[in-house]
N, C-alpha and C. Protein backbone atom coordinates (compact mmCIF):
# COMPACT_ATOMS: atom_id res chain seq x y z
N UNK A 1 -72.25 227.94 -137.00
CA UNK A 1 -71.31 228.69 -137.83
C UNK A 1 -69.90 228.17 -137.62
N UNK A 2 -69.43 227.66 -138.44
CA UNK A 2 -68.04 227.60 -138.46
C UNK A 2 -67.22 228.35 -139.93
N UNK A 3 -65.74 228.37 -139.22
CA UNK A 3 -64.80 229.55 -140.09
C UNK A 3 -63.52 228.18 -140.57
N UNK A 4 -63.56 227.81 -141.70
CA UNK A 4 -62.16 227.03 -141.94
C UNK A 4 -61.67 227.20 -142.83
N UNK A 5 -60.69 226.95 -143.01
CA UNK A 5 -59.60 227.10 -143.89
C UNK A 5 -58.78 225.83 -144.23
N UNK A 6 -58.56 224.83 -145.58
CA UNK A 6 -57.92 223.71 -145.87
C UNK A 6 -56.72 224.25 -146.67
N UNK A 7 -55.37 223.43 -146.47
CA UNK A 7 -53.76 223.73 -146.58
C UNK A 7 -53.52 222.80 -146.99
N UNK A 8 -52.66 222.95 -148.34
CA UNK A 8 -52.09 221.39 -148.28
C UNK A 8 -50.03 221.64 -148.29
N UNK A 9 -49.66 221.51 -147.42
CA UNK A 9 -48.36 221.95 -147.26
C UNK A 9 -47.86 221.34 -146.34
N UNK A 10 -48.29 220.05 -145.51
CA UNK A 10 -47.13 219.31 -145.18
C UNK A 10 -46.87 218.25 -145.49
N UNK A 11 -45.85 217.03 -146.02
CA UNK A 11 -45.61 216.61 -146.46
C UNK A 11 -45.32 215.52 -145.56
N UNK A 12 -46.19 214.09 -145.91
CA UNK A 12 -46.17 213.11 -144.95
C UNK A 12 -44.56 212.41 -144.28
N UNK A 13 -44.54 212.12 -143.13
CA UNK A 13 -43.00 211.67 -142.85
C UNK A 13 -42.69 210.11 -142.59
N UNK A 14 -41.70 209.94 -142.69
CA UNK A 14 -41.38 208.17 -142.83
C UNK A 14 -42.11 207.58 -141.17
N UNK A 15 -42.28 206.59 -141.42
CA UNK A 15 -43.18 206.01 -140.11
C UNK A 15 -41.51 204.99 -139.45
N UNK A 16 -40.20 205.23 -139.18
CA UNK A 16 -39.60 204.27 -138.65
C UNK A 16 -39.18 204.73 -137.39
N UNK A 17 -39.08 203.46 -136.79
CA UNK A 17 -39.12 203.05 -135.36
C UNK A 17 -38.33 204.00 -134.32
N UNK A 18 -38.83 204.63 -133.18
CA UNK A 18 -37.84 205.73 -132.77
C UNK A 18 -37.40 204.77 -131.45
N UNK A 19 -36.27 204.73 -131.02
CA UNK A 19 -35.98 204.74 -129.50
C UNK A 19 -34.83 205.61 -128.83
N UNK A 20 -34.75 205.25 -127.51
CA UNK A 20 -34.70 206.14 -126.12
C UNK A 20 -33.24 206.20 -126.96
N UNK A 21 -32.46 205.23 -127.40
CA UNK A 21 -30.81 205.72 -127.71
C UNK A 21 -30.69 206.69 -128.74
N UNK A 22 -31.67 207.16 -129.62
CA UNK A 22 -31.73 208.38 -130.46
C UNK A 22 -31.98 209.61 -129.76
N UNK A 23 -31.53 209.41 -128.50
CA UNK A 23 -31.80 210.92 -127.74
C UNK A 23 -30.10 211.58 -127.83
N UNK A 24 -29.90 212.74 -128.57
CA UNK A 24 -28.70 213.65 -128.54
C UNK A 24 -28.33 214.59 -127.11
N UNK A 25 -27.36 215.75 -127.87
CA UNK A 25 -27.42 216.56 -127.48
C UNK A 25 -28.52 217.11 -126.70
N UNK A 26 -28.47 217.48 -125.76
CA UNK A 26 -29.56 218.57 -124.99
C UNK A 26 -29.71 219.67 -125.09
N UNK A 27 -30.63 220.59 -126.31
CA UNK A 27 -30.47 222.02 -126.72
C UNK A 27 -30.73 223.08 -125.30
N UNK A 28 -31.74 222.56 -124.64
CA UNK A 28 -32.35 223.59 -123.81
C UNK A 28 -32.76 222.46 -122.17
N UNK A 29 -31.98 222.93 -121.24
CA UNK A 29 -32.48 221.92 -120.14
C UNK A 29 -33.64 222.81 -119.46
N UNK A 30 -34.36 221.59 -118.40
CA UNK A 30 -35.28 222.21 -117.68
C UNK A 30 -35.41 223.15 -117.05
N UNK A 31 -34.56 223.43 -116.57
CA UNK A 31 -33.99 224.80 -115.89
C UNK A 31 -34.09 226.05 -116.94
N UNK A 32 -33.37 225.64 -117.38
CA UNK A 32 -33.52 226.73 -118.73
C UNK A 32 -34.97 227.12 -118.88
N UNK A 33 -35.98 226.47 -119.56
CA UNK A 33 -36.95 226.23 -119.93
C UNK A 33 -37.69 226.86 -118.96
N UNK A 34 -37.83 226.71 -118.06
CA UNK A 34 -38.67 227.36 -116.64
C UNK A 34 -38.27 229.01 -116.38
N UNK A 35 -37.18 229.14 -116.95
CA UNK A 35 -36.66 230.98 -116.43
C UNK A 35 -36.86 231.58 -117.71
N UNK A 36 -37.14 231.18 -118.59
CA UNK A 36 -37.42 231.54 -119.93
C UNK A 36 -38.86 231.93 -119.93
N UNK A 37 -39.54 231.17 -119.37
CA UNK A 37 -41.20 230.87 -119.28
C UNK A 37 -41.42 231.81 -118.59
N UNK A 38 -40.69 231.48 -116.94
CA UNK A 38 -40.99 232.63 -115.87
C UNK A 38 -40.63 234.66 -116.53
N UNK A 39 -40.04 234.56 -117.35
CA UNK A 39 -39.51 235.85 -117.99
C UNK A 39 -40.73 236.34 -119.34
N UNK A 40 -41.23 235.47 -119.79
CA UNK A 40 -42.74 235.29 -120.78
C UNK A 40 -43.44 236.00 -120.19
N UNK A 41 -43.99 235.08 -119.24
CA UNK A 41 -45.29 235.23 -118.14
C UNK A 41 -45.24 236.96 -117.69
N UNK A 42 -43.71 237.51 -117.04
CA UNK A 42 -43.54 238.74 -116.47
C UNK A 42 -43.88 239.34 -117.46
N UNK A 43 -43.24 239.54 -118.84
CA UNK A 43 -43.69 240.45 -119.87
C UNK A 43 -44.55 239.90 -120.35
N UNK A 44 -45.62 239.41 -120.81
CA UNK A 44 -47.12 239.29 -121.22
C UNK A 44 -47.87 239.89 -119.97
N UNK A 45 -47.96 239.47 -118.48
CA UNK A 45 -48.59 240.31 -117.73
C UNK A 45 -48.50 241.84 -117.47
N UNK A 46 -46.96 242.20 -118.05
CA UNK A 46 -47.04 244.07 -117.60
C UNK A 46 -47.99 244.50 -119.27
N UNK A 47 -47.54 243.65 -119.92
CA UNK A 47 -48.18 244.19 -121.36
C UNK A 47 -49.71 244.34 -121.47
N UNK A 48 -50.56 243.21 -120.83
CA UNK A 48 -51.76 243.48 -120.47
C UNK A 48 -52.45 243.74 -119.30
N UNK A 49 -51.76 244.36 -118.46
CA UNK A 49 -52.15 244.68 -117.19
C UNK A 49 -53.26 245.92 -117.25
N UNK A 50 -52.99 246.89 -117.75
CA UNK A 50 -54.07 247.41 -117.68
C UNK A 50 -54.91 247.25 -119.15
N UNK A 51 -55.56 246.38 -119.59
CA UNK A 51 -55.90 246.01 -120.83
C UNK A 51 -56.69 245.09 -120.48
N UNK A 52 -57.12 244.11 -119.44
CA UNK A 52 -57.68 243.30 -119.28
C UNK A 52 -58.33 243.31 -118.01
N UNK A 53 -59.66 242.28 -117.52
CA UNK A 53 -59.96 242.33 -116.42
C UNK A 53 -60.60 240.79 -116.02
N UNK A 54 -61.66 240.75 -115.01
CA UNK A 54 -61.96 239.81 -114.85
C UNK A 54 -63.23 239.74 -115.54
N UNK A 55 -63.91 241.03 -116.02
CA UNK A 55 -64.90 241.06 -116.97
C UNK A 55 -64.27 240.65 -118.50
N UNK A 56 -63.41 241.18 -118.78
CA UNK A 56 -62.97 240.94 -120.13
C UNK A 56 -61.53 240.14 -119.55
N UNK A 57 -61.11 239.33 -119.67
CA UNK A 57 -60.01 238.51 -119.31
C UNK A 57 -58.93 238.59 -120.90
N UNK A 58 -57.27 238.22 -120.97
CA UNK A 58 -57.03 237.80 -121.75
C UNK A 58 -57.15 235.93 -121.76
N UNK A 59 -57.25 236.11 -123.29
CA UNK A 59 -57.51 234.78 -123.85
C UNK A 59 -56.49 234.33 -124.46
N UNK A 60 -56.15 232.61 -123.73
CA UNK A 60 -54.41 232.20 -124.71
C UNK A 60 -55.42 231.01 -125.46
N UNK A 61 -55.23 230.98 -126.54
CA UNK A 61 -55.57 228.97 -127.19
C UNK A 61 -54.48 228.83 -127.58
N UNK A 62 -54.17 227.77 -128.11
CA UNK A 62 -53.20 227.19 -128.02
C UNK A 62 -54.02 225.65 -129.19
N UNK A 63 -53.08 225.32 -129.89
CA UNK A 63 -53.29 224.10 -131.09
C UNK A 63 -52.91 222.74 -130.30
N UNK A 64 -53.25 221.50 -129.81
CA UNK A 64 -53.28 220.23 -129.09
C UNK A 64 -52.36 219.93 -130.99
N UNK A 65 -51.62 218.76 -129.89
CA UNK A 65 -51.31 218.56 -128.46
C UNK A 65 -49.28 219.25 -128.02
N UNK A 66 -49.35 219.01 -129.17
CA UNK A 66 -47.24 219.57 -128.62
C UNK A 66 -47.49 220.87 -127.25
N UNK A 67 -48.41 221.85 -128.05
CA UNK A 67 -48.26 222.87 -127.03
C UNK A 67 -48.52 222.70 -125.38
N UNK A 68 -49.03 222.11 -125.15
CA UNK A 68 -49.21 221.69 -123.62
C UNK A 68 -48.72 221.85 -122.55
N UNK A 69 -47.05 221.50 -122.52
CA UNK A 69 -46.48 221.82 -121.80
C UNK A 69 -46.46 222.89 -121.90
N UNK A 70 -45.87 223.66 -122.73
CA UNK A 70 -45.71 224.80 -122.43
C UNK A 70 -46.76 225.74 -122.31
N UNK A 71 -48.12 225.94 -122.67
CA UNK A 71 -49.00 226.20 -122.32
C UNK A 71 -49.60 226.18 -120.64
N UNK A 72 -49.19 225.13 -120.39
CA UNK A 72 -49.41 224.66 -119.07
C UNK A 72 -48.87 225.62 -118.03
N UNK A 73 -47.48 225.95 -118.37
CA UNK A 73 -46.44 226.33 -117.44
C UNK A 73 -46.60 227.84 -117.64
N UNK A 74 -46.64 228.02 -119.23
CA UNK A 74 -47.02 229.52 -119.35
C UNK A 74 -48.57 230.55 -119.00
N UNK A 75 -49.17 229.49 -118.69
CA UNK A 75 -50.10 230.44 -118.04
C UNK A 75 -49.97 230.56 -116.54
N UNK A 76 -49.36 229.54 -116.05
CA UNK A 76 -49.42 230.00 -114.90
C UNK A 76 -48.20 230.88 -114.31
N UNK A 77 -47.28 231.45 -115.36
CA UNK A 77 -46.47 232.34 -115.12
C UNK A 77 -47.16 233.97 -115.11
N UNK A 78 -48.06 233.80 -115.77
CA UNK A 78 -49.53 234.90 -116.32
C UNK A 78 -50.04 235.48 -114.76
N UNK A 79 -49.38 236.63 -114.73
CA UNK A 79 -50.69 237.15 -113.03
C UNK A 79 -51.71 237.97 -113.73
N UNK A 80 -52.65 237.51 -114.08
CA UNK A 80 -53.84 238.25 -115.14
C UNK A 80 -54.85 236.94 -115.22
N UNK A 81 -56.37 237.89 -115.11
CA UNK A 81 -57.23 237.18 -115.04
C UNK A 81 -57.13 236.04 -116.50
N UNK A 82 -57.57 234.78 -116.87
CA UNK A 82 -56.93 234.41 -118.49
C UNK A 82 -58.58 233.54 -118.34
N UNK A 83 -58.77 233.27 -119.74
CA UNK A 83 -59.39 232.23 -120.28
C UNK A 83 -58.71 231.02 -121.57
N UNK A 84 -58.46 229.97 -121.21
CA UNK A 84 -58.15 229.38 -122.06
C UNK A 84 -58.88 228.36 -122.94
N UNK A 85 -58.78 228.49 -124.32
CA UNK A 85 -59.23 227.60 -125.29
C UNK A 85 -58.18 226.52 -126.09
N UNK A 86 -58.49 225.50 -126.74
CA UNK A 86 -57.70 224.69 -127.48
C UNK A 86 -58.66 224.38 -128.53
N UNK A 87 -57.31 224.16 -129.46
CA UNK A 87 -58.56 223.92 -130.74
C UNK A 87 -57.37 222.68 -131.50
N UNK A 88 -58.16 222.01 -132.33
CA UNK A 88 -57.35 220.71 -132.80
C UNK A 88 -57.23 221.03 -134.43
N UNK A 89 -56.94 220.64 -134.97
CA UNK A 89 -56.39 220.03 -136.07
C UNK A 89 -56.37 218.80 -136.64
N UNK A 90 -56.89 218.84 -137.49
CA UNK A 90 -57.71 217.56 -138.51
C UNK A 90 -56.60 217.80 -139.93
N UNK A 91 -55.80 216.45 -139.76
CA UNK A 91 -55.33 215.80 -140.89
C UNK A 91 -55.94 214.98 -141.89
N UNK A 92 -55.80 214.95 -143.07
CA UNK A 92 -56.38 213.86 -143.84
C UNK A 92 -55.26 213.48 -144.35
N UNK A 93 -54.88 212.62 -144.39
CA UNK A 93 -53.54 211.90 -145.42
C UNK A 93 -54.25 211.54 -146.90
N UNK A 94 -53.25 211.35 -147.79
CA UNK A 94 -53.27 211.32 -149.11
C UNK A 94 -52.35 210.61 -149.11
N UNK A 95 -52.11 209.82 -150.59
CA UNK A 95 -50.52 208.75 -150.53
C UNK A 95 -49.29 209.77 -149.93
N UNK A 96 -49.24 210.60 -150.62
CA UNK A 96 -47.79 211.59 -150.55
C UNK A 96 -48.12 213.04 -150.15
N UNK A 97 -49.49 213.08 -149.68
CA UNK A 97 -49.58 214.65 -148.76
C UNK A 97 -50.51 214.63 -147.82
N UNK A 98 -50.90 215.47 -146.93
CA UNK A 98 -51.32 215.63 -145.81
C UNK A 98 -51.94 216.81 -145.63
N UNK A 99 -53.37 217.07 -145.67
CA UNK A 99 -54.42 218.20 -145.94
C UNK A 99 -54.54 218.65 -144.46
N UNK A 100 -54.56 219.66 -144.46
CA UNK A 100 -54.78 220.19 -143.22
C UNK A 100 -55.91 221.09 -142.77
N UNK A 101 -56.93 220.91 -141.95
CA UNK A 101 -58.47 221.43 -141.68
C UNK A 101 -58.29 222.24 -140.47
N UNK A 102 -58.27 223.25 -140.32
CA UNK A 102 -58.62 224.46 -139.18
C UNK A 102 -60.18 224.39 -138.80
N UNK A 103 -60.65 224.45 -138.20
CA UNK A 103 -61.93 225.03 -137.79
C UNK A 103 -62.11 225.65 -136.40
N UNK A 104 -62.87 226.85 -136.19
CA UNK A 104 -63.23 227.83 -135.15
C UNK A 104 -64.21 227.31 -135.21
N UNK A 105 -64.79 226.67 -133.93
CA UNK A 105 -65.96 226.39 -133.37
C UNK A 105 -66.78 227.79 -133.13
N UNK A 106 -68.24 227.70 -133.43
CA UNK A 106 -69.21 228.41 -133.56
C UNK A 106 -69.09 229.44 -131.50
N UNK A 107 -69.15 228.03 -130.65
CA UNK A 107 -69.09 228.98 -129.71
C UNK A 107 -68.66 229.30 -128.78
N UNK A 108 -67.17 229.05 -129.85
CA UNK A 108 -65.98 230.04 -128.89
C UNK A 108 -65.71 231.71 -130.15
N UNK A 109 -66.04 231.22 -131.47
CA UNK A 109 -66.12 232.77 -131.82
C UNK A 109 -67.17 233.93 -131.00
N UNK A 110 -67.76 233.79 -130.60
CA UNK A 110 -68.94 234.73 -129.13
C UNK A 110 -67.91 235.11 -128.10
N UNK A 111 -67.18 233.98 -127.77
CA UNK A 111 -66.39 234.10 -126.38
C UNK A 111 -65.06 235.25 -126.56
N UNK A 112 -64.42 234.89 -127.93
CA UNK A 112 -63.29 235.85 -128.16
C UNK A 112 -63.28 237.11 -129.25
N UNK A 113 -64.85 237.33 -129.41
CA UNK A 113 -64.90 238.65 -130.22
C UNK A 113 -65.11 239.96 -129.66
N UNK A 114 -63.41 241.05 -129.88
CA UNK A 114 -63.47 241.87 -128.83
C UNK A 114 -62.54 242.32 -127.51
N UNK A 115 -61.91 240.68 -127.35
CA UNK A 115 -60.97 240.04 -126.47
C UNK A 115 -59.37 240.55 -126.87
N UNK A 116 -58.70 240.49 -126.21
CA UNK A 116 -57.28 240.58 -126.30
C UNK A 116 -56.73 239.07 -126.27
N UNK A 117 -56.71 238.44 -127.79
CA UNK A 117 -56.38 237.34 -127.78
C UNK A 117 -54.54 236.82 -127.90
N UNK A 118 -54.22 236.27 -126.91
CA UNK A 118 -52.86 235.63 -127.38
C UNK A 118 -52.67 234.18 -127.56
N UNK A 119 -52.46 233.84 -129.27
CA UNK A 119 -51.91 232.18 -129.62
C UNK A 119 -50.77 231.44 -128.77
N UNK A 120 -50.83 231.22 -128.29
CA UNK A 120 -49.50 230.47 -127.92
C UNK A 120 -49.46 228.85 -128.41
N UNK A 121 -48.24 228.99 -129.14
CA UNK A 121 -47.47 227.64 -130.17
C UNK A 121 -46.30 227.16 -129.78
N UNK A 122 -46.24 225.77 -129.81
CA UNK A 122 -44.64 225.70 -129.19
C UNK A 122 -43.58 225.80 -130.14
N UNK A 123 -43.59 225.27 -131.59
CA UNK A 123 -42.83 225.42 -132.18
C UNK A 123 -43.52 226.30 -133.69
N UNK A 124 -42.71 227.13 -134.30
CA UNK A 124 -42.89 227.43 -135.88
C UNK A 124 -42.12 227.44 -136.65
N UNK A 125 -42.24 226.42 -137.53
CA UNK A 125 -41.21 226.27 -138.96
C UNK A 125 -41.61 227.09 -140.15
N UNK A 126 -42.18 226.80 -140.87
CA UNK A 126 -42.92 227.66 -142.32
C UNK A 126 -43.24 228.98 -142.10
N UNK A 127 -44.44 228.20 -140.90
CA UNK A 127 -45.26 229.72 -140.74
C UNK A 127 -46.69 229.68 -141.79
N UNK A 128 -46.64 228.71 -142.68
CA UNK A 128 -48.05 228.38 -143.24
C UNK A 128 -49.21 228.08 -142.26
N UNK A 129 -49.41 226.88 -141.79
CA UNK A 129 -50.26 226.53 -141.06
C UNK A 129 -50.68 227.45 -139.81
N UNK A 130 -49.78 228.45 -139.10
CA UNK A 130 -49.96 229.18 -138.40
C UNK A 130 -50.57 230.88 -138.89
N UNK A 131 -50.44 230.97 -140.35
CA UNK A 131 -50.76 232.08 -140.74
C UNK A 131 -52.11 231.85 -141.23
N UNK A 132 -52.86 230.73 -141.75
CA UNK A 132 -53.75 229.79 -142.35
C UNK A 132 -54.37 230.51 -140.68
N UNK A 133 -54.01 230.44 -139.78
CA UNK A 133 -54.72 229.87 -138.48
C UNK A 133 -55.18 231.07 -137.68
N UNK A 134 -54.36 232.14 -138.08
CA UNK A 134 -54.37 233.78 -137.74
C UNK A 134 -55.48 234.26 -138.45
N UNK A 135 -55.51 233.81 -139.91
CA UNK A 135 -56.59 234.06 -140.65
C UNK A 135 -57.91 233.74 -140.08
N UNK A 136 -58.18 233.10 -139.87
CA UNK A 136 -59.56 232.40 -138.57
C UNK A 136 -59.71 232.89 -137.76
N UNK A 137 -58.86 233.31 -137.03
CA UNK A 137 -59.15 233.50 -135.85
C UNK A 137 -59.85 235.44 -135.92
N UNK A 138 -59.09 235.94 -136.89
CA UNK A 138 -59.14 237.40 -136.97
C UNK A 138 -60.40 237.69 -137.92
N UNK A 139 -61.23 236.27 -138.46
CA UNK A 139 -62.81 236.11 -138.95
C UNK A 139 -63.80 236.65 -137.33
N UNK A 140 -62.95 236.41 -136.21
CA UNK A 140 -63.67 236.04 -135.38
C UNK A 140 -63.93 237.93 -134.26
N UNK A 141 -62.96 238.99 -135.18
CA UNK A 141 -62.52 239.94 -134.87
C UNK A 141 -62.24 240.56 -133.35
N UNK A 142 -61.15 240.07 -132.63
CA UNK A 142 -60.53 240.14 -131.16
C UNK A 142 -60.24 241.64 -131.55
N UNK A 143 -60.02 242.05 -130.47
CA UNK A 143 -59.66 243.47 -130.02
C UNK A 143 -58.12 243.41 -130.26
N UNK A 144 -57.50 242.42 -129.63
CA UNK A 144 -56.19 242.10 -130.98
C UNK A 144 -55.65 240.67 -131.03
N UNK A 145 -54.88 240.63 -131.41
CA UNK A 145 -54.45 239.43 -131.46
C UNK A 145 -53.11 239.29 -131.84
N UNK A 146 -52.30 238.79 -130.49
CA UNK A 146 -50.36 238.53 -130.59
C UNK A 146 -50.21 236.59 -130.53
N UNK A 147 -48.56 236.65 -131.22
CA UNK A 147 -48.42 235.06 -131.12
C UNK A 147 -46.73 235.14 -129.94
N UNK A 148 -47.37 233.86 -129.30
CA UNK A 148 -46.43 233.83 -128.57
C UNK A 148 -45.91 232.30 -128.65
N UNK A 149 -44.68 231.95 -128.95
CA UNK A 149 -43.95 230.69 -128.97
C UNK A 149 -42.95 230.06 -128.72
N UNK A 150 -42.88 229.23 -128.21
CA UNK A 150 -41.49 228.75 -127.65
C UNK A 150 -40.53 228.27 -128.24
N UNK A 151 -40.45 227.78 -129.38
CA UNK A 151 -39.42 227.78 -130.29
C UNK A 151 -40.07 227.96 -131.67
N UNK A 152 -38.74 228.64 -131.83
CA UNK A 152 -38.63 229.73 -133.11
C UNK A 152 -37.83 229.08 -134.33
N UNK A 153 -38.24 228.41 -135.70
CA UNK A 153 -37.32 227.83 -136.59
C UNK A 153 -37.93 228.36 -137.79
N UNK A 154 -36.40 229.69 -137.08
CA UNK A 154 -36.20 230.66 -138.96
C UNK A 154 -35.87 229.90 -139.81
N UNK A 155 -34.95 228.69 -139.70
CA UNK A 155 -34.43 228.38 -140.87
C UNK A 155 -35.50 227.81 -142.01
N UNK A 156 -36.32 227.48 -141.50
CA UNK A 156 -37.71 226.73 -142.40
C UNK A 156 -38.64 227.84 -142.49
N UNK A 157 -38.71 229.33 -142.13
CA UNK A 157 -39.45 230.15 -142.83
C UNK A 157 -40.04 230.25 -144.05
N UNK A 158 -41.61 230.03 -144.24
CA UNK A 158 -41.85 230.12 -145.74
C UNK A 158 -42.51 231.69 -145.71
N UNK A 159 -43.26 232.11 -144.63
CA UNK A 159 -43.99 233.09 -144.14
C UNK A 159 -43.87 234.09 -143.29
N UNK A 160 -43.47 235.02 -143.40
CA UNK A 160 -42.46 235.79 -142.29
C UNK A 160 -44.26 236.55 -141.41
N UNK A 161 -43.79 235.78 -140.10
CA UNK A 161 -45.06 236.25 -139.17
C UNK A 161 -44.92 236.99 -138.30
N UNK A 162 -45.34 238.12 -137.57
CA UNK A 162 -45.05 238.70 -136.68
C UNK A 162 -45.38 238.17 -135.08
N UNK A 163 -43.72 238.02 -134.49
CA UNK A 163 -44.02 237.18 -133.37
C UNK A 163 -43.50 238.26 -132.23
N UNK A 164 -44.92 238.37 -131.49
CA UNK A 164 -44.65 239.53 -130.35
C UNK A 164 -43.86 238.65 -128.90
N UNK A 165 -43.79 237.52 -128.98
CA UNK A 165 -43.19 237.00 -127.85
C UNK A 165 -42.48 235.58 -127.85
N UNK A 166 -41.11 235.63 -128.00
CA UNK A 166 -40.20 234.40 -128.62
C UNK A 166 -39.96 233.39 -127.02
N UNK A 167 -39.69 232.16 -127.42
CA UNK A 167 -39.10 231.75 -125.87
C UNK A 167 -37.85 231.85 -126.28
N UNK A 168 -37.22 230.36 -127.12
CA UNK A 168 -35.89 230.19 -127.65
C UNK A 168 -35.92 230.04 -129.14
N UNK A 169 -34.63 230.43 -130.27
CA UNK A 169 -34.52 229.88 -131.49
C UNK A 169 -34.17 228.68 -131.68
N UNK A 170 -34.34 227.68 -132.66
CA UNK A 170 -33.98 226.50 -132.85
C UNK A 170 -33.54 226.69 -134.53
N UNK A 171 -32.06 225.88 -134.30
CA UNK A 171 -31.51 225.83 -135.28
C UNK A 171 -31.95 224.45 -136.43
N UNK A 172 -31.91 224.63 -137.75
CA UNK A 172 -32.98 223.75 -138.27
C UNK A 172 -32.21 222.14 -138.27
N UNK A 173 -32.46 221.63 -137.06
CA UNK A 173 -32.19 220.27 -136.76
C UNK A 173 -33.59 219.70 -136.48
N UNK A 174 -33.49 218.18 -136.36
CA UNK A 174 -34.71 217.92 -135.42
C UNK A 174 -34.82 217.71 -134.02
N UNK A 175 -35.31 218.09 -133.09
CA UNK A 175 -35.15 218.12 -132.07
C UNK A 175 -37.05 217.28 -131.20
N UNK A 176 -36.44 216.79 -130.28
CA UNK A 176 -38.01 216.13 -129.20
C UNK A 176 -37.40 217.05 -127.66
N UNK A 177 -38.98 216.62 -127.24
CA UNK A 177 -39.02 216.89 -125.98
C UNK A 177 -39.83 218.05 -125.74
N UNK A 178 -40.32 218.38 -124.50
CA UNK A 178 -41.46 219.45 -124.10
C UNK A 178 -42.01 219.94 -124.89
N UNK A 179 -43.29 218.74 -125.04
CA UNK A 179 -44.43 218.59 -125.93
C UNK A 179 -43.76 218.83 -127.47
N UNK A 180 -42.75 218.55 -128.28
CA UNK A 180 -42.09 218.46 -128.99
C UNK A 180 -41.61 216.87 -129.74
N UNK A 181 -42.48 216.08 -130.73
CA UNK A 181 -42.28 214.56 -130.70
C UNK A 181 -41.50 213.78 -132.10
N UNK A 182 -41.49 212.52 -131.79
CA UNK A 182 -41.05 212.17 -133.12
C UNK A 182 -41.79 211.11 -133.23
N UNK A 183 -42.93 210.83 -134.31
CA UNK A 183 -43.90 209.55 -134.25
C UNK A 183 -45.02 209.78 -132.46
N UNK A 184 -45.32 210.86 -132.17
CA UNK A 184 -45.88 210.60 -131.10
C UNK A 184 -45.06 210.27 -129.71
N UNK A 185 -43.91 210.50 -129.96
CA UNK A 185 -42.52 209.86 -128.83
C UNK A 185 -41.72 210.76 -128.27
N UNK A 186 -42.12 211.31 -126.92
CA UNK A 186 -40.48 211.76 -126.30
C UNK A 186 -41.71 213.12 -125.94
N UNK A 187 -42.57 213.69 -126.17
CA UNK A 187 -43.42 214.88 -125.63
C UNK A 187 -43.07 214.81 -124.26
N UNK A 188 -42.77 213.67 -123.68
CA UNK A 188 -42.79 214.20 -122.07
C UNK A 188 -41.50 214.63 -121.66
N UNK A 189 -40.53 214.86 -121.89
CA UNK A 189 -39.14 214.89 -121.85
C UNK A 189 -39.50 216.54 -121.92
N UNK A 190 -38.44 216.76 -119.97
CA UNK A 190 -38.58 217.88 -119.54
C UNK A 190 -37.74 218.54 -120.07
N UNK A 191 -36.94 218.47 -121.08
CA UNK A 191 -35.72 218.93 -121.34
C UNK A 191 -36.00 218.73 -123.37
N UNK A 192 -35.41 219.64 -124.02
CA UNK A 192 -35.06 219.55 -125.43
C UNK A 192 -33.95 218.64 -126.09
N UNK A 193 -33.67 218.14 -126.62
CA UNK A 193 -32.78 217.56 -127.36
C UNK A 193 -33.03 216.93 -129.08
N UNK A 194 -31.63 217.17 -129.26
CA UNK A 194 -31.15 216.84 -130.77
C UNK A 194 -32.06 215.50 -130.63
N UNK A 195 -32.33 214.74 -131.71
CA UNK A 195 -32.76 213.38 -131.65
C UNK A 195 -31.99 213.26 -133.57
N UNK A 196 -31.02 211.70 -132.79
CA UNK A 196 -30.28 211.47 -133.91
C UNK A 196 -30.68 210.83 -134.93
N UNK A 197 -29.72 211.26 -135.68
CA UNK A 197 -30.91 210.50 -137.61
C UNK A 197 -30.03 209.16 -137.33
């Protein structure tokens, strides 16, 4: 059994050459980033503290690959029993668009029906592809289901989503870094920054 859903709403981007001297401004340093997380972790654990156990655990997935880092760091800010899943995303390109394929594997819908599920995303612009993705998951019917993300970009809102747990806003620039890329470039960069046009 699988649950999917196909999108066609993002729009392919120029393939030119990125390097290390297109690194800007620094929106958010590491430091930052870690007391932000550590402040997540505290409020998601009082929120499900008594809501969860080691019989029923909460569940974070999370979409490969940007989210990672922060995924990484945010669960282990989590004092609560957790189970984690990842699920991918299948592009198809077209000359001038880019189809987008969700699928819920058959048997992880068993694992989270019932569950107190939380998404965690690192970034949201539109809000399409992530609402496309809520839709699936709530085929799979969790006991509930909150989104939690680390950066927040109202300015590209197409979909107004309800987000129970923000890290930081991002103003609509482009920005790399912690798990955040340009062409596949700069995800490891412990720190945020502008990246110049």
């Amino acid at each position: 059994m699988h649950c999917s859903i196909v999108c066609d709403t993002i729009d392919l981007m120029s393939t030119k050459k990125v390097t290390r001297h297109q690194i800007g401004e620094v929106i958010y340093t590491a430091e930052e980033l870690a007391t932000r997380i550590a402040q997540l972790g505290a409020s998601i654990t009082a929120d499900y503290a008594s809501r969860v156990s080691e019989e029923s655990p909460l569940v974070l997935i999370g979409v490969l690959k940007g989210v990672i880092p922060f995924f990484a760091d945010l669960m282990r800010a989590i004092d609560l029993p957790l189970e984690i899943y990842f699920l991918d995303i299948a592009r198809y390109a077209s000359a001038t668009r880019e189809s987008v394929q969700m699928e819920l594997p058959a048997k992880m819908i068993g694992k989270i029906t019932s569950k107190h599920i939380l998404f965690v995303e690192d970034v949201i612009n539109s809000g399409l592809t992530l609402n496309h993705l809520m839709r699936i998951l709530y085929l799979a019917e969790p006991e509930t289901l909150e989104v939690c993300v680390m950066f927040d970009k109202q300015a590209q809102r197409i979909i107004d989503i309800d987000l129970k747990y923000i890290g930081f806003s991002l103003d609509d620039e482009f920005v790399v870094g912690y798990g955040l890329d340009k062409h596949e470039l700069y995800r490891n960069l412990p720190y945020v920054a502008v990246l110049k046009r």
